[in-house]
Every structure is written in structure tokens, then in C-alpha cells.
Protein backbone atom coordinates (compact mmCIF):
# COMPACT_ATOMS: atom_id res chain seq x y z
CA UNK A 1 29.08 11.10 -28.43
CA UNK A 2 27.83 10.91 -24.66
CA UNK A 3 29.40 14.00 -22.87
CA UNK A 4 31.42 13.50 -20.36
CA UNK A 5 30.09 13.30 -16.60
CA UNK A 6 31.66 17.29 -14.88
CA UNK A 7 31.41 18.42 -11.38
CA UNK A 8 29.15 21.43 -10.66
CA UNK A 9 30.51 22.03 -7.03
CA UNK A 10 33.45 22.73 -5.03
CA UNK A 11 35.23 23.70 -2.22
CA UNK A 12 35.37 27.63 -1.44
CA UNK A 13 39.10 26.72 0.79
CA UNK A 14 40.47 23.54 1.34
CA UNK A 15 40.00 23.57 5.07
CA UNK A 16 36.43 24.88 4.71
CA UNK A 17 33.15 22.70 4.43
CA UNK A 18 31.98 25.61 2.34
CA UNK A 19 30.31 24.50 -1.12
CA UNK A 20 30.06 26.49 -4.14
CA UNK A 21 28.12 25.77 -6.61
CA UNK A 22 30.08 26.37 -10.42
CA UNK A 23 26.63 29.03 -11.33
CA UNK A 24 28.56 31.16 -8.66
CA UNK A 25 32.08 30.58 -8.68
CA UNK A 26 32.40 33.45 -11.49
CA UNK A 27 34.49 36.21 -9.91
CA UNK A 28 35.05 34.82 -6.31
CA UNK A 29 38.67 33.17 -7.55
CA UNK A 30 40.92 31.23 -9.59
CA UNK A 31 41.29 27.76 -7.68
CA UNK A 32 38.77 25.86 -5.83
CA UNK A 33 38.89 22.74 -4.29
CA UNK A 34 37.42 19.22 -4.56
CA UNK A 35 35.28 17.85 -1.85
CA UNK A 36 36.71 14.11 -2.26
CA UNK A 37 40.48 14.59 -2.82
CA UNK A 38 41.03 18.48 -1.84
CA UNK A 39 43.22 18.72 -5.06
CA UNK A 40 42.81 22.18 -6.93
CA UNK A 41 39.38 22.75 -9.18
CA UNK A 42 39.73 25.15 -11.72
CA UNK A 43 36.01 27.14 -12.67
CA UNK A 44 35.37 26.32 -16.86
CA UNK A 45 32.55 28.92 -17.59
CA UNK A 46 32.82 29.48 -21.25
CA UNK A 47 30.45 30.42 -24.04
CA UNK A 48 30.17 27.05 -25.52
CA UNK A 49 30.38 24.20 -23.07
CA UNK A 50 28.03 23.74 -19.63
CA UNK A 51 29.67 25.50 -16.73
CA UNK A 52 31.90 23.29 -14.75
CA UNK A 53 34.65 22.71 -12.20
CA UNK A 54 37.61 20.59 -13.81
CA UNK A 55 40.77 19.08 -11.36
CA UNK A 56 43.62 21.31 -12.27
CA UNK A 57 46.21 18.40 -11.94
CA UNK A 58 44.97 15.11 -11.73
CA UNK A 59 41.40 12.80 -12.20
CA UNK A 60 39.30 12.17 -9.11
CA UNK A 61 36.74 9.71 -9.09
CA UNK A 62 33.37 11.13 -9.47
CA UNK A 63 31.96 8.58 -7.15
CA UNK A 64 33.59 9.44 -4.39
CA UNK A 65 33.48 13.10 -5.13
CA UNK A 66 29.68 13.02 -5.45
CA UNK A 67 29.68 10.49 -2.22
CA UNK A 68 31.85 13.31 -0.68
CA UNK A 69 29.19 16.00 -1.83
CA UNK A 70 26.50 14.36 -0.59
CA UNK A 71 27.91 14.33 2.96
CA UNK A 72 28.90 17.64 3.26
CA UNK A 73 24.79 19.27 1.41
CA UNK A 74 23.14 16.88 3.79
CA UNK A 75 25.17 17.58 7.11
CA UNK A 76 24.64 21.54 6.13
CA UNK A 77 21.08 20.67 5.59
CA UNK A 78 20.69 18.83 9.00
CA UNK A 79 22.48 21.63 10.58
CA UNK A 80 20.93 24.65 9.63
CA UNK A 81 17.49 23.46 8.94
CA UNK A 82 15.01 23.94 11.49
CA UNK A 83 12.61 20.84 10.33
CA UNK A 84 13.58 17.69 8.99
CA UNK A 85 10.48 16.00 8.13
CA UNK A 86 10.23 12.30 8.07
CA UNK A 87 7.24 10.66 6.79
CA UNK A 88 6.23 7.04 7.80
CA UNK A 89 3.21 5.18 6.95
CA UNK A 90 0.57 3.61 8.66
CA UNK A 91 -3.15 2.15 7.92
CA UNK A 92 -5.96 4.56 8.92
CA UNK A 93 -10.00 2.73 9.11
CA UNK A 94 -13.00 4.16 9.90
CA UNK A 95 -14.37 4.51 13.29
CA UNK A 96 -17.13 1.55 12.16
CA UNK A 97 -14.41 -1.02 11.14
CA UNK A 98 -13.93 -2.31 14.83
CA UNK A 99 -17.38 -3.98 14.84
CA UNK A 100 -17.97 -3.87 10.79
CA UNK A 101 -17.95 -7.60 9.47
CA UNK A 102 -16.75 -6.85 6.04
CA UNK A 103 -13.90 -4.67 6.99
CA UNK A 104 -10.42 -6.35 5.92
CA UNK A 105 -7.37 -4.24 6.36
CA UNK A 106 -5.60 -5.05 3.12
CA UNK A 107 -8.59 -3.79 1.28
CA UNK A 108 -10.75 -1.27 3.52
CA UNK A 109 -7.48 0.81 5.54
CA UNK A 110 -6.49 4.10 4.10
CA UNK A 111 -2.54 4.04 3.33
CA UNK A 112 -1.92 7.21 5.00
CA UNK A 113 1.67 9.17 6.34
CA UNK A 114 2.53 10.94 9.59
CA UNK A 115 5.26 12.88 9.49
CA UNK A 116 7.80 13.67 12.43
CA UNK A 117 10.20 16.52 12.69
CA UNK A 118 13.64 14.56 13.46
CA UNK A 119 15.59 17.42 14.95
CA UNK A 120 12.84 16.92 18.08
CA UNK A 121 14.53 13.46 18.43
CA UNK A 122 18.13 13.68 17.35
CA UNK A 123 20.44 16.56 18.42
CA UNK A 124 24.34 16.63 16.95
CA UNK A 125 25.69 15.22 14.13
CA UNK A 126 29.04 14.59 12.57
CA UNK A 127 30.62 13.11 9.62
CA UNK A 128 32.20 9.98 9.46
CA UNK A 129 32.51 10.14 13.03
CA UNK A 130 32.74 6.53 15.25
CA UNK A 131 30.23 5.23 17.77
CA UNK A 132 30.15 1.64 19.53
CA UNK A 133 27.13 -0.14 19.75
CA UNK A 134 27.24 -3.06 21.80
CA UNK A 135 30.22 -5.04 21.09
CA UNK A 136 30.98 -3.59 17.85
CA UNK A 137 32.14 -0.12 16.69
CA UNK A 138 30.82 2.15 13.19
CA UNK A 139 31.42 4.54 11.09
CA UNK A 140 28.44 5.88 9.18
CA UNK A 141 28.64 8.68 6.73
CA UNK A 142 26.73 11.12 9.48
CA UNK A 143 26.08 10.47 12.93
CA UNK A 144 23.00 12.22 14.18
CA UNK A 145 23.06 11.59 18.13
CA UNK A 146 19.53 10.81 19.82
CA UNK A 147 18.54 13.15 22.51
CA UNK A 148 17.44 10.76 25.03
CA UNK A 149 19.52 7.47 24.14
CA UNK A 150 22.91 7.75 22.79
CA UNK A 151 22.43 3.86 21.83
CA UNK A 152 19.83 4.66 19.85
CA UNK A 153 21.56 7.02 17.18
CA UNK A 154 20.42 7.57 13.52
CA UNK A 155 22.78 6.91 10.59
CA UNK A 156 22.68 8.63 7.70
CA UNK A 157 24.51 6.16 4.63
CA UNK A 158 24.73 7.57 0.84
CA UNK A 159 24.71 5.10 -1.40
CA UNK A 160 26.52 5.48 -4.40
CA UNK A 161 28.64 2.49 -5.15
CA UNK A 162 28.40 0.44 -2.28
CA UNK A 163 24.71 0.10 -0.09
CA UNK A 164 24.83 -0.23 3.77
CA UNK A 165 26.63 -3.16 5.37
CA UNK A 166 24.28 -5.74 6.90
CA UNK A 167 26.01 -5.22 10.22
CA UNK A 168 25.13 -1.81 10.50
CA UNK A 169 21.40 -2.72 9.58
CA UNK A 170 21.40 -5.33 12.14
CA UNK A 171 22.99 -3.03 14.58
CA UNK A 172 19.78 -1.71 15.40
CA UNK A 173 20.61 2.02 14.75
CA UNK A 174 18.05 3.96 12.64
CA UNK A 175 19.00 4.21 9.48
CA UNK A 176 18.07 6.15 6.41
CA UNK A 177 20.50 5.76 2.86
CA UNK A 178 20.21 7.63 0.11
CA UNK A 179 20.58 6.56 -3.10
CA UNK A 180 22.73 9.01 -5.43
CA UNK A 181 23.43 8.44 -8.89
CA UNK A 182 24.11 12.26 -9.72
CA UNK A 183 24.34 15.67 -7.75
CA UNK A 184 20.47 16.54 -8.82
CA UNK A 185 19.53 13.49 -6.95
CA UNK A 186 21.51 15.32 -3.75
CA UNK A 187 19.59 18.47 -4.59
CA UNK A 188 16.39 16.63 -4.04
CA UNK A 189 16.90 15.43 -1.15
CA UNK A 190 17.62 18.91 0.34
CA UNK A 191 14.77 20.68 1.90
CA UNK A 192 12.20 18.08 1.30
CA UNK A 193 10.21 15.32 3.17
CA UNK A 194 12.23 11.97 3.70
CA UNK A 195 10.00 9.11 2.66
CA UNK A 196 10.81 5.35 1.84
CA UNK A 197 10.83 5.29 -2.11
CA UNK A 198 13.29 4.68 -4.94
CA UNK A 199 16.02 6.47 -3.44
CA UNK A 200 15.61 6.70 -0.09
CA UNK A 201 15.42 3.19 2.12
CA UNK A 202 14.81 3.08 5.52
CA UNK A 203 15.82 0.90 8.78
CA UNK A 204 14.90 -0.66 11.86
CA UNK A 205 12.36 2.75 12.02
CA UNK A 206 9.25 0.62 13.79
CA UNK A 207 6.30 0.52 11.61
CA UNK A 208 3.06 2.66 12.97
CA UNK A 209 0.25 1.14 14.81
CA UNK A 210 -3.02 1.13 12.35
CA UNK A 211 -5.30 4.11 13.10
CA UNK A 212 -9.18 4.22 13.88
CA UNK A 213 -10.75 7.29 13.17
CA UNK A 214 -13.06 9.74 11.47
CA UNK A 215 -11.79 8.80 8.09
CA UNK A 216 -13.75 6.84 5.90
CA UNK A 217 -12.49 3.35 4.81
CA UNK A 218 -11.61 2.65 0.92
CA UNK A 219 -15.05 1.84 -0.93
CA UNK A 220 -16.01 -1.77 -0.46
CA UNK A 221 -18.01 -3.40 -3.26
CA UNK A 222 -20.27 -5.78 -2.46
CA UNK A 223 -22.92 -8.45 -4.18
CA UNK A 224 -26.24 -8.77 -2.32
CA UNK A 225 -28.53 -11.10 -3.75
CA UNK A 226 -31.95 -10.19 -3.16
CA UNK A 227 -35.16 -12.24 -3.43
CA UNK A 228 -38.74 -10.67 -3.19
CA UNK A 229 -41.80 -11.81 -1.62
CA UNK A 230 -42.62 -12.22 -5.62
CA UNK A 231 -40.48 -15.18 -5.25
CA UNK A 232 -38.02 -13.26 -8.30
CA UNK A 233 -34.79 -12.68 -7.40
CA UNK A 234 -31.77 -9.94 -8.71
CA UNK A 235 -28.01 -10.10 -8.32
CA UNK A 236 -26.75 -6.11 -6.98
CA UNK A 237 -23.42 -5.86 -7.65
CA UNK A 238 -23.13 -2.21 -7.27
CA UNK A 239 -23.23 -2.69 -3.16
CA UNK A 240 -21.08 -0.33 -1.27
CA UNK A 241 -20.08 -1.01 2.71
CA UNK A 242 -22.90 1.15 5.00
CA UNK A 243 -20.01 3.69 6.51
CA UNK A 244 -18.68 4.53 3.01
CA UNK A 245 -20.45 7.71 1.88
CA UNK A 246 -22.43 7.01 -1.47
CA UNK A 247 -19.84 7.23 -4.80
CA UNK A 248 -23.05 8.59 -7.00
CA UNK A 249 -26.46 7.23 -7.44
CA UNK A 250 -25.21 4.02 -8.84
CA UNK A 251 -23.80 3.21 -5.24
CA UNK A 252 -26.48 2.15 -2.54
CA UNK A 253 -25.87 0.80 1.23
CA UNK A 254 -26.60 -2.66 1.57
CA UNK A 255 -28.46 -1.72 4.27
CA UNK A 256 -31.60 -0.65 1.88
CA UNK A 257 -33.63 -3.25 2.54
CA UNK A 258 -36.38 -4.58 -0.43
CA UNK A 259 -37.02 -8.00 -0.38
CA UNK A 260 -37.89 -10.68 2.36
CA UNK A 261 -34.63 -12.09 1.83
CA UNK A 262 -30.96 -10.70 1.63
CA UNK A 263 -27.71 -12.13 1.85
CA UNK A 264 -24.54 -9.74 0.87
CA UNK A 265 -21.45 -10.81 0.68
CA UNK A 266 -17.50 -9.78 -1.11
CA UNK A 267 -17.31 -10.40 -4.54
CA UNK A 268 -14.60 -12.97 -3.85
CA UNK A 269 -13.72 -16.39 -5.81
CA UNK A 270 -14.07 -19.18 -3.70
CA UNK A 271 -13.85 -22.72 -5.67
CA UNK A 272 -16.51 -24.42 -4.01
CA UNK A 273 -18.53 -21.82 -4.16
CA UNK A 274 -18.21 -21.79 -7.87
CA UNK A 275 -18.56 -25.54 -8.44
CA UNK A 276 -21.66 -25.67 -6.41
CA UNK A 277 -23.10 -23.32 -8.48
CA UNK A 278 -22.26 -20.05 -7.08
CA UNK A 279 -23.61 -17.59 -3.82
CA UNK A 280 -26.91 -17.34 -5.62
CA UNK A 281 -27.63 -20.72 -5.18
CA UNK A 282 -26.77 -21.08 -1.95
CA UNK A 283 -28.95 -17.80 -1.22
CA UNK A 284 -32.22 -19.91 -2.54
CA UNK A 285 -31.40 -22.96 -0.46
CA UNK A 286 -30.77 -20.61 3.03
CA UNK A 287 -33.96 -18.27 2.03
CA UNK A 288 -35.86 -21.82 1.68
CA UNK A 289 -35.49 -22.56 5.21
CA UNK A 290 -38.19 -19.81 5.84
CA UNK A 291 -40.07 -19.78 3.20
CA UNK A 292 -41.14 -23.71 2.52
CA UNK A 293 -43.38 -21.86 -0.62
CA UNK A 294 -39.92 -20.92 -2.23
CA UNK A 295 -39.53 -22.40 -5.67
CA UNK A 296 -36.80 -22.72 -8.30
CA UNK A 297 -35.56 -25.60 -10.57
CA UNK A 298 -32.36 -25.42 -8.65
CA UNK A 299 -34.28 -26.79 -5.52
CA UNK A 300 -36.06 -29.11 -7.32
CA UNK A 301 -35.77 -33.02 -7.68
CA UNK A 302 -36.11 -32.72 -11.45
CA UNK A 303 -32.65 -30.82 -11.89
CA UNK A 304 -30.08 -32.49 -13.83
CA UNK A 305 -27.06 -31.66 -15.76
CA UNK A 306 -26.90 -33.01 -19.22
CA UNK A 307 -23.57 -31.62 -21.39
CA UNK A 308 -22.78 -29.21 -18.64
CA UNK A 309 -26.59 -27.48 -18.89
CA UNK A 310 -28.23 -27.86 -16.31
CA UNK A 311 -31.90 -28.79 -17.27
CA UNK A 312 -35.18 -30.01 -16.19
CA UNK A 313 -35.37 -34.30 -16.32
CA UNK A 314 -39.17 -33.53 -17.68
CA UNK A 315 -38.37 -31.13 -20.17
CA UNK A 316 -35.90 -33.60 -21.41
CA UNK A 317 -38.32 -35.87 -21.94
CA UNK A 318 -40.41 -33.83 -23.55
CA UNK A 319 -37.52 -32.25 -26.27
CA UNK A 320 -36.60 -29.23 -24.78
CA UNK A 321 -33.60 -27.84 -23.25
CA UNK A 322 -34.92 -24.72 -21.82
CA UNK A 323 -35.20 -24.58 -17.79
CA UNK A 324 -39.08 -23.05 -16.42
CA UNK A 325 -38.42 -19.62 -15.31
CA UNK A 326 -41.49 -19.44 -13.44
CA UNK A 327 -40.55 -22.52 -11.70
CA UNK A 328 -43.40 -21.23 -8.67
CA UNK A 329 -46.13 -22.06 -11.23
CA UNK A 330 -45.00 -25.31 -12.10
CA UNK A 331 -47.01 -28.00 -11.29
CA UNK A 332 -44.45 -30.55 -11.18
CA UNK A 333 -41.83 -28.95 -8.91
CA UNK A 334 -40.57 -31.35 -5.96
CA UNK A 335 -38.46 -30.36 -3.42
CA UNK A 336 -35.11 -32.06 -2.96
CA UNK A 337 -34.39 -31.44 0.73
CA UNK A 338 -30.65 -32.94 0.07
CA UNK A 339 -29.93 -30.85 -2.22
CA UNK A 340 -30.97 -27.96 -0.14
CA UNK A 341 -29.19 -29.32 2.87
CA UNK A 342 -25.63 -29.86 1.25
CA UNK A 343 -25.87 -26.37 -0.06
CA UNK A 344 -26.95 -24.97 3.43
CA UNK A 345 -24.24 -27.20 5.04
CA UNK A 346 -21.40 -25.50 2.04
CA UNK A 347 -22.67 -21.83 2.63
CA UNK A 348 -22.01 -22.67 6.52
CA UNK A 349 -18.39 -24.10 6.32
CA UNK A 350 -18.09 -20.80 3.99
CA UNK A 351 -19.33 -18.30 6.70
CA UNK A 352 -16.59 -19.75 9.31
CA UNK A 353 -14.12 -17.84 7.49
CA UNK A 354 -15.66 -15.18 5.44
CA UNK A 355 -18.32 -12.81 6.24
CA UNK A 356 -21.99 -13.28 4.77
CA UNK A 357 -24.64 -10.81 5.94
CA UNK A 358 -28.15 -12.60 5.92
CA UNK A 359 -31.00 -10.53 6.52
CA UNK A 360 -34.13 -12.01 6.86
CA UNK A 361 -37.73 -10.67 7.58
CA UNK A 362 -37.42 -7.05 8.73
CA UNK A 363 -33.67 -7.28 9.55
CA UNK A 364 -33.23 -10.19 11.42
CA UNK A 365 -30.02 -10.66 10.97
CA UNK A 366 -28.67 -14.12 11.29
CA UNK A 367 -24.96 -14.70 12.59
């Protein structure tokens, strides 16, 4: 059998904001009083059941006794407290990310929090007191009043039944609601940092400008494909961005430079891309512009798909289904300057919008 929900706090007097909790009501009285309803509260601290206050003459509704509650722990908390930190997010980059091509802020920003001490800003407060903004006038559960612009006030809404009306959202006012389901969720919220989640929602609080500083940027993985002056070629995919401090030896800079030609790029799905036979083969058709000597059956007239392989027309004719790795040594390579070109001319519509670093000959970098 689910036990039944009991209050653990009360009223000291009846025209007193004074809250006592039911671990220390033993020996300070009789009769206590209900924050919601004022009626009488009698202390139950027996052997067997869990310590509790119980209305001496008729049922109150816990939601508006723990809605009561609420309001009077949080006003005492804003009152007496000397800090009342409120965190608020905001994006921090590295110092490199204004001028480094890779850096996107979904992916490379730090989610990071600055907090602010809201008794700096906001001065009184009262309960369920009214203030008119504009043309219209509200009520919210506290009132904390801004130092500098009494139009600017913060509200302070516990929601335990009922969340905060959309005109006091679009009123303008700051304002943070609490979600309560229980009097440990109240004790939570007393004495620590307020910060969007769960339980706690925030509005019309201005989101902070992005940051650029000292800290480092989220690792960025990379793919650079790399072809030698051996005319072989290798796929890194363990490329991290140049700013971003090495995660362990299996992490390098695409900045370390080995062959004569390097193009790095995000490992990002791009449909063309794919169809056309991916970044690597658009690396061999770009690198081919500089070196005419380049060879590979991909740039050769003798490429042709047959059951979605692609093959070599001659080896087909001879029985064999196996492309020349060592396409440089074949005699019978030809160069198929359209097929080069329409790859060029897909890997250039690609760069408009996404970043490709192409490094060419002792870091000639080509934008």
C-alpha cells in the first residue's frame, strides 16, 4: 500500500513566516500551523511511523501547501543569502577559430557557464506582491525588484500544478520557475546554483555572446589524404585541428607535412561526393593538375564499371576482374582529361561551402 503523501514543515505562529521543520518541532509546542491554510498542525513523532505534521481539523491540499512552502524557503533564501548564483551558458572557442577554416561552432565551441551573483542586480523582494508592466498588471509568486530599472523586475513562479502564464513570459520580466513535485525538490533549490535544467526553466534572460579565448576548441577529427612523390597514396583519419593539443600519439596536426600532395578535409557525408567516388578521388584528379606523371586507373580512359566494380576495359578483355595497383607502371594507362575535369569542377562547387585544405609543394596552400 503506497503511504500516504505528510507534511514535514510548518508554521512556528500563524502570523509568523517562521518554518519549522517536523525533525525540530519536538518540545517547542503543541500546535503549529500550516503555511497554505493557517489551520492548526499537530507534530506526529512516534516510534513507528515517519515524523510528520498532520491538520488538527480539516484536509489541506498538499499542492498548495507545498506551493505555499516553496514561497516562503525561497523568499528566506533570497533574503538572507548573501549570493544567489545564476549560471547561464555561452560558447567559448579558441583564440585560432577567428581565422581557422575548419572551425564550426556547433562542433568546435566549448559549452561553458558564467555565473552572476543576482543580489548585485535585484534588490527587494516580496511575495505575491503586484507590479504593472506596461499596460497590464501581475502577480508573481516573488517579486525581486531590479536595482536600476523597476520595469525590468525578476519573477520568481513555482510550479506545481499550474506553469507560468504566457502573458507573464511575454511580459518581458525575467523569469525563473521552479518546478516542485515534493518539499526535497524545495530543499534543492536552497543554497545552490540556479541553472536551466529539469526543474528549473528560465525567461527572457538574453543568451551570452560566444567567447574567444585561451581555451582550446573541442577536438576536431579530420581525414587528410596524402599522396607521396612515390605516386602511393594513404587515407589519415586520425587528423586532429592544428590548435587542439595532441589527444596521444595516435593524434597528429594536419599540419605534418609528408607527401607532395595533401588535401584535409571533415569527415562529413556529402552525396555527391559519395557517388563520384568519394574525397579520395577527387584528391587524385586536383593533385593531377601538378603532377601530369600522376597515375591511377581512376584517371584513366580504360575505367569502367561493370556490376557496380569498377574495373579495367583491358583486363576485361583479358578475364580478369582485378584493377592494376601499380597503375604508374602500366603501359597502357591513358589519361581521360574529362574525367579529371568533372571531378576538379565537383571538388570546386564542394569547396564553396565547406572547407578543404590543399597543400601542395612545400605548403602552398591553395584557397
Amino acid at each position: 500500500m503506497k503511504s500516504p503523501i505528510q507534511c514535514h514543515s510548518a508554521l512556528r505562529n500563524i502570523d509568523s513566516e517562521e518554518i519549522i521543520d517536523i525533525n525540530d518541532a519536538k518540545g517547542l509546542g503543541k500546535v503549529f500551523y500550516c503555511p497554505y491554510c493557517k489551520g492548526e498542525m499537530i507534530p506526529r513523532c512516534g516510534k513507528h511511523n515517519e515524523w510528520h505534521f498532520a491538520h488538527k481539523r480539516s484536509e489541506c491540499s498538499y499542492d498548495k501547501y507545498l506551493h505555499s512552502l516553496a514561497e516562503l524557503k525561497i523568499l528566506k533564501w533570497i533574503r538572507e543569502s548573501e549570493t544567489i548564483s545564476l549560471s547561464l551558458p555561452y560558447k567559448s572557442a579558441c583564440s585560432e577559430s577567428v581565422r581557422c577554416g575548419f572551425y564550426k561552432r556547433e562542433t568546435c565551441a566549448i559549452d561553458d557557464n558564467n555565473d552572476f551573483n543576482l543580489k548585485d542586480f535585484f534588490g527587494q523582494c516580496e511575495k505575491e506582491k503586484e507590479i504593472r508592466i506596461g499596460e497590464k498588471s501581475f502577480v508573481p509568486d516573488i517579486l525581486w525588484h531590479c536595482k536600476i530599472n523597476e520595469s525590468k523586475p525578476l519573477f520568481i513562479e513555482i510550479f506545481v500544478t499550474h506553469p507560468c502564464e504566457k502573458e507573464k513570459i511575454e511580459s518581458g520580466a525575467h523569469i525563473i520557475e521552479f518546478c516542485i513535485k515534493s518539499e526535497n525538490d524545495i530543499d534543492r533549490i536552497i543554497g545552490s546554483t540556479i541553472q536551466e535544467s529539469e526543474r528549473v526553466r528560465l525567461y527572457n534572460f538574453k543568451p551570452l555572446e560566444d567567447v574567444v579565448g585561451d581555451k582550446p576548441c573541442g577536438p576536431v577529427y579530420l581525414h587528410k589524404y596524402t599522396i607521396f612523390p612515390s605516386h602511393k597514396t594513404f587515407l589519415d583519419f586520425h587528423i586532429t585541428c592544428r590548435y587542439v593539443p595532441s589527444l596521444s600519439d595516435l593524434y597528429k596536426s594536419y599540419t605534418l607535412r609528408r607527401g607532395f600532395f595533401e588535401m584535409t578535409y571533415r569527415n562529413e557525408y556529402d552525396a555527391q561526393i559519395h557517388n563520384e567516388g568519394g574525397m579520395e578521388v577527387m584528391g587524385l584528379a586536383y593533385a593531377s593538375q601538378y603532377d601530369k606523371s600522376l597515375k591511377h586507373c581512376w584517371l584513366c580512359t580504360n575505367q569502367t564499371n561493370s556490376d557496380g566494380f569498377t574495373i579495367c576495359k583491358l583486363l576485361k578483355e583479358r578475364g580478369s576482374r582485378i584493377l592494376n595497383k601499380d597503375a604508374y607502371k602500366c603501359p597502357d594507362f591513358q589519361r581521360n582529361e574529362d574525367i579529371i575535369n568533372e571531378k576538379i569542377e565537383i571538388l570546386n562547387q564542394y569547396r564553396q561551402t565547406h572547407y578543404v585544405d590543399v597543400w601542395v609543394d612545400n605548403a602552398q596552400v591553395l584557397t
